[in-house]
PDB file of N, CA and C in Angstrom:
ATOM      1  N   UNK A   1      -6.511 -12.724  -5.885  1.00  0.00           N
ATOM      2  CA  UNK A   1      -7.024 -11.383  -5.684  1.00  0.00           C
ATOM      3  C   UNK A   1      -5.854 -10.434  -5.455  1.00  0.00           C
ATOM      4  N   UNK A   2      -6.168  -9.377  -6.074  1.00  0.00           N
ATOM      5  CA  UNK A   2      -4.971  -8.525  -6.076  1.00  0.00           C
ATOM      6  C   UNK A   2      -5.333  -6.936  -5.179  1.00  0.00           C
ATOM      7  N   UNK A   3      -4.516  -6.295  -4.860  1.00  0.00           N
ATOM      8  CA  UNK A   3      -5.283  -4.770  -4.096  1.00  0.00           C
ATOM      9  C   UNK A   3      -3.888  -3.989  -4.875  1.00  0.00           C
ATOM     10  N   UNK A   4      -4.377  -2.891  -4.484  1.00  0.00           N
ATOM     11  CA  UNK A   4      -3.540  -1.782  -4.864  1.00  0.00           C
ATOM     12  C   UNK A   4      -3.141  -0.719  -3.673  1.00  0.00           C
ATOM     13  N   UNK A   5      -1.763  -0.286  -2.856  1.00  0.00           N
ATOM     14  CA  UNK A   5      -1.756   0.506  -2.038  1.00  0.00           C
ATOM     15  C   UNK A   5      -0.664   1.524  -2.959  1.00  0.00           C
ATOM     16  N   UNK A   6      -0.946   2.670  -1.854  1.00  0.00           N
ATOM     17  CA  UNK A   6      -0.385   3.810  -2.369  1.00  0.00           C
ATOM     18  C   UNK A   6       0.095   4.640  -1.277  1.00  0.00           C
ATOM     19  N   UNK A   7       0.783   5.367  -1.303  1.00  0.00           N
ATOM     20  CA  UNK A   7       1.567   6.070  -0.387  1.00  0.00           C
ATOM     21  C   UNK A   7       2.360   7.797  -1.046  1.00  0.00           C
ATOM     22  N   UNK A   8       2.044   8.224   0.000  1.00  0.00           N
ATOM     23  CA  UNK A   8       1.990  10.135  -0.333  1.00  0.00           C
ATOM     24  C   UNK A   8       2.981  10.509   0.887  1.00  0.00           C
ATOM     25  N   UNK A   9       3.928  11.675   0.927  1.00  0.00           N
ATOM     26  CA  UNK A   9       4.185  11.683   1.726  1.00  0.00           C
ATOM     27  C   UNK A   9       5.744  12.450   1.432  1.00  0.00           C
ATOM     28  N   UNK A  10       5.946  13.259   2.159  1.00  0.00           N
ATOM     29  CA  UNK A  10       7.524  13.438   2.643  1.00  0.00           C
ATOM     30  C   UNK A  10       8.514  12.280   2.186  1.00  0.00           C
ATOM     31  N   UNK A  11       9.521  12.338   2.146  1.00  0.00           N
ATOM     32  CA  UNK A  11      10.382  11.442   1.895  1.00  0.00           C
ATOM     33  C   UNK A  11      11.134  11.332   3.172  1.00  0.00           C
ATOM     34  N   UNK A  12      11.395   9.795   3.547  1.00  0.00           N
ATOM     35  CA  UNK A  12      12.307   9.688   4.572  1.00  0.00           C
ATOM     36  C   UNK A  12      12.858   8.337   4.406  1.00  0.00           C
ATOM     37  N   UNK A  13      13.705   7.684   4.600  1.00  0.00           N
ATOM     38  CA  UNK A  13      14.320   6.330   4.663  1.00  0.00           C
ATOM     39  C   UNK A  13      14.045   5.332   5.170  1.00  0.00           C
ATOM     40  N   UNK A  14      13.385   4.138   4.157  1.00  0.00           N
ATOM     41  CA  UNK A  14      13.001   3.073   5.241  1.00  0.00           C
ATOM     42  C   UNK A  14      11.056   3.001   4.548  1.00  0.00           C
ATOM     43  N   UNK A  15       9.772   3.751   3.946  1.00  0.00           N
ATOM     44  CA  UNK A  15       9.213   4.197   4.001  1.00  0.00           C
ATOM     45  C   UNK A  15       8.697   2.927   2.971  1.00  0.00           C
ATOM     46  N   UNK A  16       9.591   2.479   1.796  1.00  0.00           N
ATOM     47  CA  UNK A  16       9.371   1.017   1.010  1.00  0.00           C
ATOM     48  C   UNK A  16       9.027  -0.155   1.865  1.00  0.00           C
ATOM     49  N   UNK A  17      10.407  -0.124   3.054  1.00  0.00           N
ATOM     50  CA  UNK A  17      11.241  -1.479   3.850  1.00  0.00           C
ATOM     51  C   UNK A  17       9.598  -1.421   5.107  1.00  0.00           C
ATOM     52  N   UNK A  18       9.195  -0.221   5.195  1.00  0.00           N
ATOM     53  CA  UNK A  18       8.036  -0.651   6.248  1.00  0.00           C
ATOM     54  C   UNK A  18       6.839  -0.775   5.362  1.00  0.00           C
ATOM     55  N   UNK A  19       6.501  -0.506   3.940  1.00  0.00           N
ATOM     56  CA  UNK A  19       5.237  -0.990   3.849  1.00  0.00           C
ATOM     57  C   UNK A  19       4.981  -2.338   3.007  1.00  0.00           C
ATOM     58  N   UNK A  20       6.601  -2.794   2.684  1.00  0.00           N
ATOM     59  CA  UNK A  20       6.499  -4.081   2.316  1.00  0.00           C
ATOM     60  C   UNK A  20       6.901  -5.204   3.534  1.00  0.00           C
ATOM     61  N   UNK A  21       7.453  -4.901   4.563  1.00  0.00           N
ATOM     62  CA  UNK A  21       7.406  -5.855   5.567  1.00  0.00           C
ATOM     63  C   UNK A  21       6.200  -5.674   6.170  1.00  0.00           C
ATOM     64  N   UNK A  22       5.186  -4.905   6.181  1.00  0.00           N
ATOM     65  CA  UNK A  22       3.880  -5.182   7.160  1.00  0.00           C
ATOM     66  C   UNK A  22       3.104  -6.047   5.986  1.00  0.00           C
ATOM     67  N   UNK A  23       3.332  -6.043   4.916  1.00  0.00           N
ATOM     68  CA  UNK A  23       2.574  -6.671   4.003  1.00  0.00           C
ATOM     69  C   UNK A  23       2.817  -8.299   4.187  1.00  0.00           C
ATOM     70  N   UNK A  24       4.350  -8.288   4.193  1.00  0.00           N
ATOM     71  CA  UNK A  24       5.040  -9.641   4.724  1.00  0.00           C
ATOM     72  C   UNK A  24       4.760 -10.487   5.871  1.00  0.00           C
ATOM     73  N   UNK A  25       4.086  -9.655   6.827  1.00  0.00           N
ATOM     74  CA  UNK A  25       4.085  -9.689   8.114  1.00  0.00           C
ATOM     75  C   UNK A  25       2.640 -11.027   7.593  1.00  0.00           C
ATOM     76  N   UNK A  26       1.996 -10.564   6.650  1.00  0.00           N
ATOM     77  CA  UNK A  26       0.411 -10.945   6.511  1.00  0.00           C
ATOM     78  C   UNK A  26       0.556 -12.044   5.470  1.00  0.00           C
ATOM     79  N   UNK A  27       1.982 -12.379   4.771  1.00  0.00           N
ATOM     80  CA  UNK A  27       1.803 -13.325   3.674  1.00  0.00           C
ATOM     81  C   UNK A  27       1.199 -12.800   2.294  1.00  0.00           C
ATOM     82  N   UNK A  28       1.608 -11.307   2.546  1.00  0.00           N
ATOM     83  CA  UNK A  28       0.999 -10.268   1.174  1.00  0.00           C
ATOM     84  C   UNK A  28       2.205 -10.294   0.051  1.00  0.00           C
ATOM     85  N   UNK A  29       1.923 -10.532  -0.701  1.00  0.00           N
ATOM     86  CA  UNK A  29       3.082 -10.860  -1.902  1.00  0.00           C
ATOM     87  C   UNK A  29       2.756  -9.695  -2.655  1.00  0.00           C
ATOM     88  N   UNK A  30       3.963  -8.874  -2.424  1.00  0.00           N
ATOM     89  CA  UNK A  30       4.214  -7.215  -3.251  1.00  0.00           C
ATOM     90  C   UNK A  30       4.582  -8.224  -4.615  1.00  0.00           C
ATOM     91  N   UNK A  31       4.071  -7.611  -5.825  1.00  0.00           N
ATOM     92  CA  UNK A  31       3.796  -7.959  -7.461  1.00  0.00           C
ATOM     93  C   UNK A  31       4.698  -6.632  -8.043  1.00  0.00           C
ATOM     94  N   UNK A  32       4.536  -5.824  -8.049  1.00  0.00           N
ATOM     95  CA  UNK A  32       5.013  -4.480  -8.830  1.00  0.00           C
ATOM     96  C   UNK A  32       5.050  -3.349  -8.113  1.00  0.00           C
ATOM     97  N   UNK A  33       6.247  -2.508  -7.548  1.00  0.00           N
ATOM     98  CA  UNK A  33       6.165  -0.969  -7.473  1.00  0.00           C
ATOM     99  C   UNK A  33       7.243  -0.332  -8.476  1.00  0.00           C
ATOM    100  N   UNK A  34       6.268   1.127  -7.839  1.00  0.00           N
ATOM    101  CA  UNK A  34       6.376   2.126  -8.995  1.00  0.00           C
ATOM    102  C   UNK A  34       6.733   2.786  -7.762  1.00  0.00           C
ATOM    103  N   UNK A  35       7.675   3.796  -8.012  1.00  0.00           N
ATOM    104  CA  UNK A  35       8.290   5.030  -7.008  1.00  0.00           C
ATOM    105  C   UNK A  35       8.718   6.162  -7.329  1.00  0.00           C
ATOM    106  N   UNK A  36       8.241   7.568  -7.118  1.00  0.00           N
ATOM    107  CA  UNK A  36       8.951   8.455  -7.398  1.00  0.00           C
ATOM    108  C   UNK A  36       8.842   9.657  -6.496  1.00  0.00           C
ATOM    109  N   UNK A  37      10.298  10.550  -6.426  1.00  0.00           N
ATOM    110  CA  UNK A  37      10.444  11.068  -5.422  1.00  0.00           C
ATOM    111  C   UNK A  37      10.349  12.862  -6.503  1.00  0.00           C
ATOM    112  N   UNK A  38       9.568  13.720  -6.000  1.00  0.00           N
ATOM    113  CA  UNK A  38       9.619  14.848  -6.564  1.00  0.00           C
ATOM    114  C   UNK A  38      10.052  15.821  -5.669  1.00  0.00           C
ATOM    115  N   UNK A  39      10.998  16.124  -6.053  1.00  0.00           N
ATOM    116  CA  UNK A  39      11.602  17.301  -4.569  1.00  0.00           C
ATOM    117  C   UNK A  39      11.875  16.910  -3.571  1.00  0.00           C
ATOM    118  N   UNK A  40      11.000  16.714  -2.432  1.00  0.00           N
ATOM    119  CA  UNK A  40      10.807  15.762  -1.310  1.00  0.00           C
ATOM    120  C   UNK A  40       9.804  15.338  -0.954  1.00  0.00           C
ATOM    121  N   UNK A  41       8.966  14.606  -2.194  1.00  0.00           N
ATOM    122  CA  UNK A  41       7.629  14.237  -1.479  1.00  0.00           C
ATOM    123  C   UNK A  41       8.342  13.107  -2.430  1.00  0.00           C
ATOM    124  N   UNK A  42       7.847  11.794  -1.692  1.00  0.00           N
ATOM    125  CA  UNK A  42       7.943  10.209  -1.883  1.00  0.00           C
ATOM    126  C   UNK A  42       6.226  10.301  -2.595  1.00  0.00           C
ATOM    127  N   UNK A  43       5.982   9.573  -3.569  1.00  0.00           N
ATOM    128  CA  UNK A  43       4.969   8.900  -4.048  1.00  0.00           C
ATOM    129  C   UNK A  43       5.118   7.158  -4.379  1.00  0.00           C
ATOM    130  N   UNK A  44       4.225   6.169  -4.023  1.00  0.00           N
ATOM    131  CA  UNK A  44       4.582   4.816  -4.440  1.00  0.00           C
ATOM    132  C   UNK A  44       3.555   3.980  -4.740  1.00  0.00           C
ATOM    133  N   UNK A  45       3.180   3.251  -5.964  1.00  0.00           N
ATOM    134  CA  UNK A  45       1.880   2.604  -5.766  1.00  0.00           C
ATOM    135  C   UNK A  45       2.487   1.479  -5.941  1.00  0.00           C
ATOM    136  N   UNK A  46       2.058   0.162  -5.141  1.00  0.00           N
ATOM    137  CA  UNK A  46       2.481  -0.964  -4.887  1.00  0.00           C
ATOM    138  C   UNK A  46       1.150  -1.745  -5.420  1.00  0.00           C
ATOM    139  N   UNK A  47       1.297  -2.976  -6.164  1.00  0.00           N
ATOM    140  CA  UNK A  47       0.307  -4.382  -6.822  1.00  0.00           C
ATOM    141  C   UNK A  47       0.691  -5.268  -6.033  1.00  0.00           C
ATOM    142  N   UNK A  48      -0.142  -5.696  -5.145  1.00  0.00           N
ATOM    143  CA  UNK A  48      -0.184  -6.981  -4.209  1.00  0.00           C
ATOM    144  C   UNK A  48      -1.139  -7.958  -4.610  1.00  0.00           C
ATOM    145  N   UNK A  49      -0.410  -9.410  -4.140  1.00  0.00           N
ATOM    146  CA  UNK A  49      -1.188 -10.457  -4.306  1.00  0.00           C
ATOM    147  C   UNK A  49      -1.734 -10.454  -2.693  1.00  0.00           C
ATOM    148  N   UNK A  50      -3.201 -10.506  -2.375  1.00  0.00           N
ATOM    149  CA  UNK A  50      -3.703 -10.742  -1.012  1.00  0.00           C
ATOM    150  C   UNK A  50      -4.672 -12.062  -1.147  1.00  0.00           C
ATOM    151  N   UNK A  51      -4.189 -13.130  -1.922  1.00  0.00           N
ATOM    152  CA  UNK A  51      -4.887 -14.087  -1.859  1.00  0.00           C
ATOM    153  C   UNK A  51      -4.512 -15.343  -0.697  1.00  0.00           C
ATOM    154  N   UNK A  52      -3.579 -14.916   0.013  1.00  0.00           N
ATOM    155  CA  UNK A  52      -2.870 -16.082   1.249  1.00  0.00           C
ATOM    156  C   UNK A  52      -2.854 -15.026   1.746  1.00  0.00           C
ATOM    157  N   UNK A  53      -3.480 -13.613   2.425  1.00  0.00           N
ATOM    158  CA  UNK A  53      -3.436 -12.877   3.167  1.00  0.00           C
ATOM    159  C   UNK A  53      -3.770 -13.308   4.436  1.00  0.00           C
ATOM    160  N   UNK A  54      -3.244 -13.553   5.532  1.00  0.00           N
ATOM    161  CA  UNK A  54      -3.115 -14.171   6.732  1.00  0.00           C
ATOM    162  C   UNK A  54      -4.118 -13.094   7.716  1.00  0.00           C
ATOM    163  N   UNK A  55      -5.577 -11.802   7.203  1.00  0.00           N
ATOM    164  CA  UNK A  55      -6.480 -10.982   7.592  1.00  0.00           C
ATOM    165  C   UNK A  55      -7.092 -10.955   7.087  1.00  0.00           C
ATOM    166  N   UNK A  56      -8.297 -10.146   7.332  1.00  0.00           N
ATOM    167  CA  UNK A  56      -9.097  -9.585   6.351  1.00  0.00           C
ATOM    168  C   UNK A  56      -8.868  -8.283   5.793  1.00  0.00           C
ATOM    169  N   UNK A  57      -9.067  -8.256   4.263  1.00  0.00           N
ATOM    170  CA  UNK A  57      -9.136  -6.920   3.654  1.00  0.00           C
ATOM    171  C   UNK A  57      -8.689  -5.712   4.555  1.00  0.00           C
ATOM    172  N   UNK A  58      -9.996  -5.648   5.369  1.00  0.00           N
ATOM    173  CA  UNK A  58     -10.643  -4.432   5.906  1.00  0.00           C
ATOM    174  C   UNK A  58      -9.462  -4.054   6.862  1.00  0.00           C
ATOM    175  N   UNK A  59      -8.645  -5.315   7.870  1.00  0.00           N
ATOM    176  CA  UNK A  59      -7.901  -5.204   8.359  1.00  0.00           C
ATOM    177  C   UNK A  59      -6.680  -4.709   8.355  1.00  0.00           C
ATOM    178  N   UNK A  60      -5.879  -5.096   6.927  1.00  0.00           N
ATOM    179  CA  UNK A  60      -5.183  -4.434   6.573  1.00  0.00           C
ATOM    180  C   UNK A  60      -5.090  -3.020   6.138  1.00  0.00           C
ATOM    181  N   UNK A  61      -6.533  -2.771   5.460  1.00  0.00           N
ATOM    182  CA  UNK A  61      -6.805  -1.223   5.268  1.00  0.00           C
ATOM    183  C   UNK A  61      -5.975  -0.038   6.539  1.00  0.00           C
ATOM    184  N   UNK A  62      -7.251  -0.892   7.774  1.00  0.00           N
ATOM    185  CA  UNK A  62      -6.935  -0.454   9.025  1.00  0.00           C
ATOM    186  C   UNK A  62      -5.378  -0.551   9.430  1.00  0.00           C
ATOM    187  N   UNK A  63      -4.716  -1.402   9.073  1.00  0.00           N
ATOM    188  CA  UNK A  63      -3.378  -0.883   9.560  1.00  0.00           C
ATOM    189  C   UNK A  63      -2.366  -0.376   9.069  1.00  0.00           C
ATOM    190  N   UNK A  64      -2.413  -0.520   7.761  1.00  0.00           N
ATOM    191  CA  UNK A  64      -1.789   0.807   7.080  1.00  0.00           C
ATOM    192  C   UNK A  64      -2.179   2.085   7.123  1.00  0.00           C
ATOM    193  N   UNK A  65      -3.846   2.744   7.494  1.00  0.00           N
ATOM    194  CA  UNK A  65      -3.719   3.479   7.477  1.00  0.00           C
ATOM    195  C   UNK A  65      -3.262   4.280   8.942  1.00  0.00           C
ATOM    196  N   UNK A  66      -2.615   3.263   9.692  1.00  0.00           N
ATOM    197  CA  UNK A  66      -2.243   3.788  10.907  1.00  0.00           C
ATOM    198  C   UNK A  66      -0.806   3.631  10.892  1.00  0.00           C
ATOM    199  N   UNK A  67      -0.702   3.384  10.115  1.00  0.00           N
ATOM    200  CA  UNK A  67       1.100   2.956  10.048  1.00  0.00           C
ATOM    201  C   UNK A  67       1.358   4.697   9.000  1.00  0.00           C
ATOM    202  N   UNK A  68       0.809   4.706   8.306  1.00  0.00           N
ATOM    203  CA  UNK A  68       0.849   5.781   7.715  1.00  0.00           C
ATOM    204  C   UNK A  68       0.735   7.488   8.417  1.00  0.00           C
ATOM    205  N   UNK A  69      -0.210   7.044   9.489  1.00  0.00           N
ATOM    206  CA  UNK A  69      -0.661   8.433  10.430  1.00  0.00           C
ATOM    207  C   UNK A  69       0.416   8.298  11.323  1.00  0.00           C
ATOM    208  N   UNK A  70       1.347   7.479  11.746  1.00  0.00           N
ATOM    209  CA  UNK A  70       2.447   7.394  12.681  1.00  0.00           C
ATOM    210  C   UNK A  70       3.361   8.005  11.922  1.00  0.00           C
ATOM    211  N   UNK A  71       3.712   7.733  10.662  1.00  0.00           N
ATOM    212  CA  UNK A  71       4.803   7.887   9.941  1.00  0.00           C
ATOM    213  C   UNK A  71       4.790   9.203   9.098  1.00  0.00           C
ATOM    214  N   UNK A  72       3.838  10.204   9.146  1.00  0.00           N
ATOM    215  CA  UNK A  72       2.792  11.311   8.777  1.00  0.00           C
ATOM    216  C   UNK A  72       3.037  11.390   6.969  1.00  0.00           C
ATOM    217  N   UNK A  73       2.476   9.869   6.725  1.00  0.00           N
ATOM    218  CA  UNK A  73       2.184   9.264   5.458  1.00  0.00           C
ATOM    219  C   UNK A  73       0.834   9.145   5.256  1.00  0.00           C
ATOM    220  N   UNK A  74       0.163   9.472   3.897  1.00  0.00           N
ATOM    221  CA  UNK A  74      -0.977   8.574   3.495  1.00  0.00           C
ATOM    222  C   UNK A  74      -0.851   7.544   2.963  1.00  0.00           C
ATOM    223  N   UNK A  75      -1.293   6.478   3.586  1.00  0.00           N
ATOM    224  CA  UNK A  75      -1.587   5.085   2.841  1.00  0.00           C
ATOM    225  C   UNK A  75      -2.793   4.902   2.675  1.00  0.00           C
ATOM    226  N   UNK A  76      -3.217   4.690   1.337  1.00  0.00           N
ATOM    227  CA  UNK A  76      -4.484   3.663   0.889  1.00  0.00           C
ATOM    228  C   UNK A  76      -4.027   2.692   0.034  1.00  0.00           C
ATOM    229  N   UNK A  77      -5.153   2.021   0.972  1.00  0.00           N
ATOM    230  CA  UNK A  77      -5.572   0.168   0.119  1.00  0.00           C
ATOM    231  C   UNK A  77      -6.650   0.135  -0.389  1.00  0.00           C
ATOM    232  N   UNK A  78      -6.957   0.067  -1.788  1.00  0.00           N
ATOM    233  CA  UNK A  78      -7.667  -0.538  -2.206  1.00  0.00           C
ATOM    234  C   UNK A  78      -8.175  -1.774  -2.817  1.00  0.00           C
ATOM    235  N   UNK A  79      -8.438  -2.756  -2.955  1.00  0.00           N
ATOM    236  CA  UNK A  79      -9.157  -3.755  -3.504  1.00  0.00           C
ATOM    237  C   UNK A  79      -9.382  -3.857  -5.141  1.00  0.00           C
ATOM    238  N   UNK A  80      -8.448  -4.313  -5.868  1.00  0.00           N
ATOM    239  CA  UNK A  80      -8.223  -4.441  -7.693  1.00  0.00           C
ATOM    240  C   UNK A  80      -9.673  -4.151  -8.362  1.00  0.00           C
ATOM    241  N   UNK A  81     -11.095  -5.167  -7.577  1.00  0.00           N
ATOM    242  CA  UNK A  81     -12.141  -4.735  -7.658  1.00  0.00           C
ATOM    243  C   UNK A  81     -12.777  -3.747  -7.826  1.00  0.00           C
ATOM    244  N   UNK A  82     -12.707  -2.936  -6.545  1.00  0.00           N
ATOM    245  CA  UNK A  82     -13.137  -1.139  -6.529  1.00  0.00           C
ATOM    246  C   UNK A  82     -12.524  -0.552  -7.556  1.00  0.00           C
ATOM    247  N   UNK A  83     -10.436  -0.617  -7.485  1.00  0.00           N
ATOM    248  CA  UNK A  83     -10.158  -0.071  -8.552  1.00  0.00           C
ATOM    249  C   UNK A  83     -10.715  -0.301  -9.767  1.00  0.00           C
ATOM    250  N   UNK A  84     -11.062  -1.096 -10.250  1.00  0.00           N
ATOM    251  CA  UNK A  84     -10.799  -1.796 -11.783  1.00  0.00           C
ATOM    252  C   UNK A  84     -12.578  -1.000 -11.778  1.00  0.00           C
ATOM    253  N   UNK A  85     -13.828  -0.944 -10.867  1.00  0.00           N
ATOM    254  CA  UNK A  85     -14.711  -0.288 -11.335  1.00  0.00           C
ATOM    255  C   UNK A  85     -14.795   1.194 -11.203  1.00  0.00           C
ATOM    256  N   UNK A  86     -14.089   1.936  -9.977  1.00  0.00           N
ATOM    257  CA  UNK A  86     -14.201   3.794 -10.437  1.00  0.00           C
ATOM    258  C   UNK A  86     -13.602   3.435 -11.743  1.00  0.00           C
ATOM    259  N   UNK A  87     -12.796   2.838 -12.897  1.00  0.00           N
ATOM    260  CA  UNK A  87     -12.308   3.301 -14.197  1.00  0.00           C
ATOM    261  C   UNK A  87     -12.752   2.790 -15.461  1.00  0.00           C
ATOM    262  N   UNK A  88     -13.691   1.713 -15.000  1.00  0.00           N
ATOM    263  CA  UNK A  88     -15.049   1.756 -15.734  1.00  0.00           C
ATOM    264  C   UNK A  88     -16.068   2.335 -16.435  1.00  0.00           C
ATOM    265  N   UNK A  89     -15.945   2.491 -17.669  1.00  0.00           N
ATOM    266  CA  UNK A  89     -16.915   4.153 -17.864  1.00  0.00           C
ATOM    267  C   UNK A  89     -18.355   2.840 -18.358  1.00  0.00           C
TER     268      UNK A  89
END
């Protein structure tokens, strides 16, 4: 099972190194990012494997999106599932 997170935000240093070590933290195997910085806003969508995810889903949702409100980042997680059906016509 795969999810998809994403991240909005100001640019500051370190902003990769914390949302792939909390992923690490869980046994989340980052697959592919994409990064780009426009002016000074950081954008990043990251492909994770969450199939040895050491939580649940929901859990991780929950702590990125608090890792994100500390860091005055948006993070969302979504689930390959959800994604793969909003693009479903």
């Amino acid at each position: 099972m795969r999810a998809v997170i994403t991240v909005v935000g100001k640019d500051a240093v370190g902003i990769l190194a914390k949302v792939s070590t909390k992923c690490s933290e869980h046994q989340i195997n980052v697959m592919e990012v994409t990064q780009s910085i426009v002016q000074d806003m950081f954008a990043m969508i990251m492909m994770v494997d969450i199939t040895k995810s050491t939580i649940p889903f929901t859990q991780l949702v929950d702590e990125m999106m608090e890792m994100g409100r500390k860091n005055n980042l948006v993070i969302h997680c979504m689930h390959e599932d959800i994604f793969n059906a909003m693009h479903t016509i």
